[in-house]
Protein backbone atom coordinates (compact mmCIF):
# COMPACT_ATOMS: atom_id res chain seq x y z
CA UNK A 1 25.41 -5.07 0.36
CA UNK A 2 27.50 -7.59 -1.67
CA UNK A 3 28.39 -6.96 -5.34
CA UNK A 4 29.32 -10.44 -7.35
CA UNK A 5 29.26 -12.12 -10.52
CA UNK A 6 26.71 -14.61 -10.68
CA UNK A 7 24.81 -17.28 -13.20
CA UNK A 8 20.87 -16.72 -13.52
CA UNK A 9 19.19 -20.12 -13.08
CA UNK A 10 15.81 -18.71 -12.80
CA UNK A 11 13.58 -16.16 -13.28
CA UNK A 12 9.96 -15.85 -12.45
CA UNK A 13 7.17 -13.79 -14.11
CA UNK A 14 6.75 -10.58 -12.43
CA UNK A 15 3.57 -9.91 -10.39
CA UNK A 16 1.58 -6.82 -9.33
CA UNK A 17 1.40 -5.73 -5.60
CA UNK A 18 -0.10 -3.92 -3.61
CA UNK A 19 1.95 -2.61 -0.91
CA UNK A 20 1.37 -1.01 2.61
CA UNK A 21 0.51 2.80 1.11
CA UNK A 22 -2.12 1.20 -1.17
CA UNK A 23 0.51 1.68 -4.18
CA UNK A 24 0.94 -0.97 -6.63
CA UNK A 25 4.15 -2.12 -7.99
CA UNK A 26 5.98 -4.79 -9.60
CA UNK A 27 7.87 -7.44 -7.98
CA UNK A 28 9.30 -10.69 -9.18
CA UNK A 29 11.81 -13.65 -7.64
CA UNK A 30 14.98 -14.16 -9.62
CA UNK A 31 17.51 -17.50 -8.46
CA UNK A 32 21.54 -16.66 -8.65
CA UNK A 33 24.30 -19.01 -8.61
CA UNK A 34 27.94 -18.09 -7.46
CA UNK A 35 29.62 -18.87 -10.59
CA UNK A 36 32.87 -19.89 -9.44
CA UNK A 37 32.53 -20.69 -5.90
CA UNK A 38 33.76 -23.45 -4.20
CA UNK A 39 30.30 -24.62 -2.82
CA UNK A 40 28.25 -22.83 -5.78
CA UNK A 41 25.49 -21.23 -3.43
CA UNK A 42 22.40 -20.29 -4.53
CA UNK A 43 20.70 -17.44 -3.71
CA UNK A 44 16.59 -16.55 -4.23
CA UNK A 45 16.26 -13.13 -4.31
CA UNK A 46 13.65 -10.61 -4.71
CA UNK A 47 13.09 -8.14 -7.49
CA UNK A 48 10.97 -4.75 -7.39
CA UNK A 49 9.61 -2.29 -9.67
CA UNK A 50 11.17 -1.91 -13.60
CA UNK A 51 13.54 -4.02 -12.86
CA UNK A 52 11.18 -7.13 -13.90
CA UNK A 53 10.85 -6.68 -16.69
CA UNK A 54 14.21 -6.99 -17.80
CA UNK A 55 14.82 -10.29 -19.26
CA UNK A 56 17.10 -13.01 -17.60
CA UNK A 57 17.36 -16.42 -19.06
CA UNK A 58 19.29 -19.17 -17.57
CA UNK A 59 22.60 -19.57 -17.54
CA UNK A 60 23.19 -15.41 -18.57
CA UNK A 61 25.82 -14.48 -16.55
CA UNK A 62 25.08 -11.14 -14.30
CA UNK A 63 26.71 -8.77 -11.66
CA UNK A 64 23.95 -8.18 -8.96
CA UNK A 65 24.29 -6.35 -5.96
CA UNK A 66 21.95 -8.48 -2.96
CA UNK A 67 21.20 -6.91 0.29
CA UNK A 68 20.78 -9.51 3.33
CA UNK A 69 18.40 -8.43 5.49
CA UNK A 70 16.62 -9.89 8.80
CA UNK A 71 13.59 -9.18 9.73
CA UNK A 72 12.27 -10.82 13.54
CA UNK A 73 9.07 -11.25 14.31
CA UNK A 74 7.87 -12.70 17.36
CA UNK A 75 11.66 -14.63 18.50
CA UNK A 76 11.64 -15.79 15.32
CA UNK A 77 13.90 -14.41 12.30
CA UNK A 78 13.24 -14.38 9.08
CA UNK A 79 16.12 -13.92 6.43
CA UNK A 80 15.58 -12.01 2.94
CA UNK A 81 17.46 -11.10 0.13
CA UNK A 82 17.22 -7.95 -2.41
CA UNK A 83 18.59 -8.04 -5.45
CA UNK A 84 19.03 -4.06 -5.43
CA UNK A 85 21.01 -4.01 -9.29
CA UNK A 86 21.58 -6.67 -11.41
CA UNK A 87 23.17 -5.98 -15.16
CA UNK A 88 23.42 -8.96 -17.94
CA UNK A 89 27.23 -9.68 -18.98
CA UNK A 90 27.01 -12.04 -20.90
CA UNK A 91 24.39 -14.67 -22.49
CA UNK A 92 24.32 -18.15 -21.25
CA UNK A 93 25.87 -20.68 -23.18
């Protein structure tokens, strides 16, 4: 896992799944920009449970911890990203 600073450019609205155990559960997509990197990459991560509902607007500026996982499936790999914690610093300006 990799803790950084980062700038929220987007945040979708959080859906309701179902998942393998027949539970149901929030989960939403959130994008993060490196704010002061060299290349500014962008990362589209995946958020679960009560942590949709917080609200992040773009440009507030967070510290999210993102787990990189790889799933492979038939030769073929398959990248995704967690965001596991994310807390708001500051408001975008």
């Amino acid at each position: 896992m990799e803790t950084k600073i980062f700038r929220v450019v987007q945040k979708d609205a959080p859906e309701t799944i179902t998942t393998k155990k027949g539970e149901t559960m929030k989960k939403c997509r959130i994008i993060l920009k490196e704010d002061e990197s060299e290349f500014c990459d962008q990362f589209v991560c995946a958020m679960f449970g009560p942590q949709c509902d917080n609200a992040y607007e773009p440009g507030d500026l967070v510290l999210a911890k993102l787990q990189f996982l790889d799933h492979q499936f038939q030769g073929n790999h398959y990248p995704e990203i967690y965001a596991r914690s994310i807390v708001k610093l500051a408001v975008g300006f």
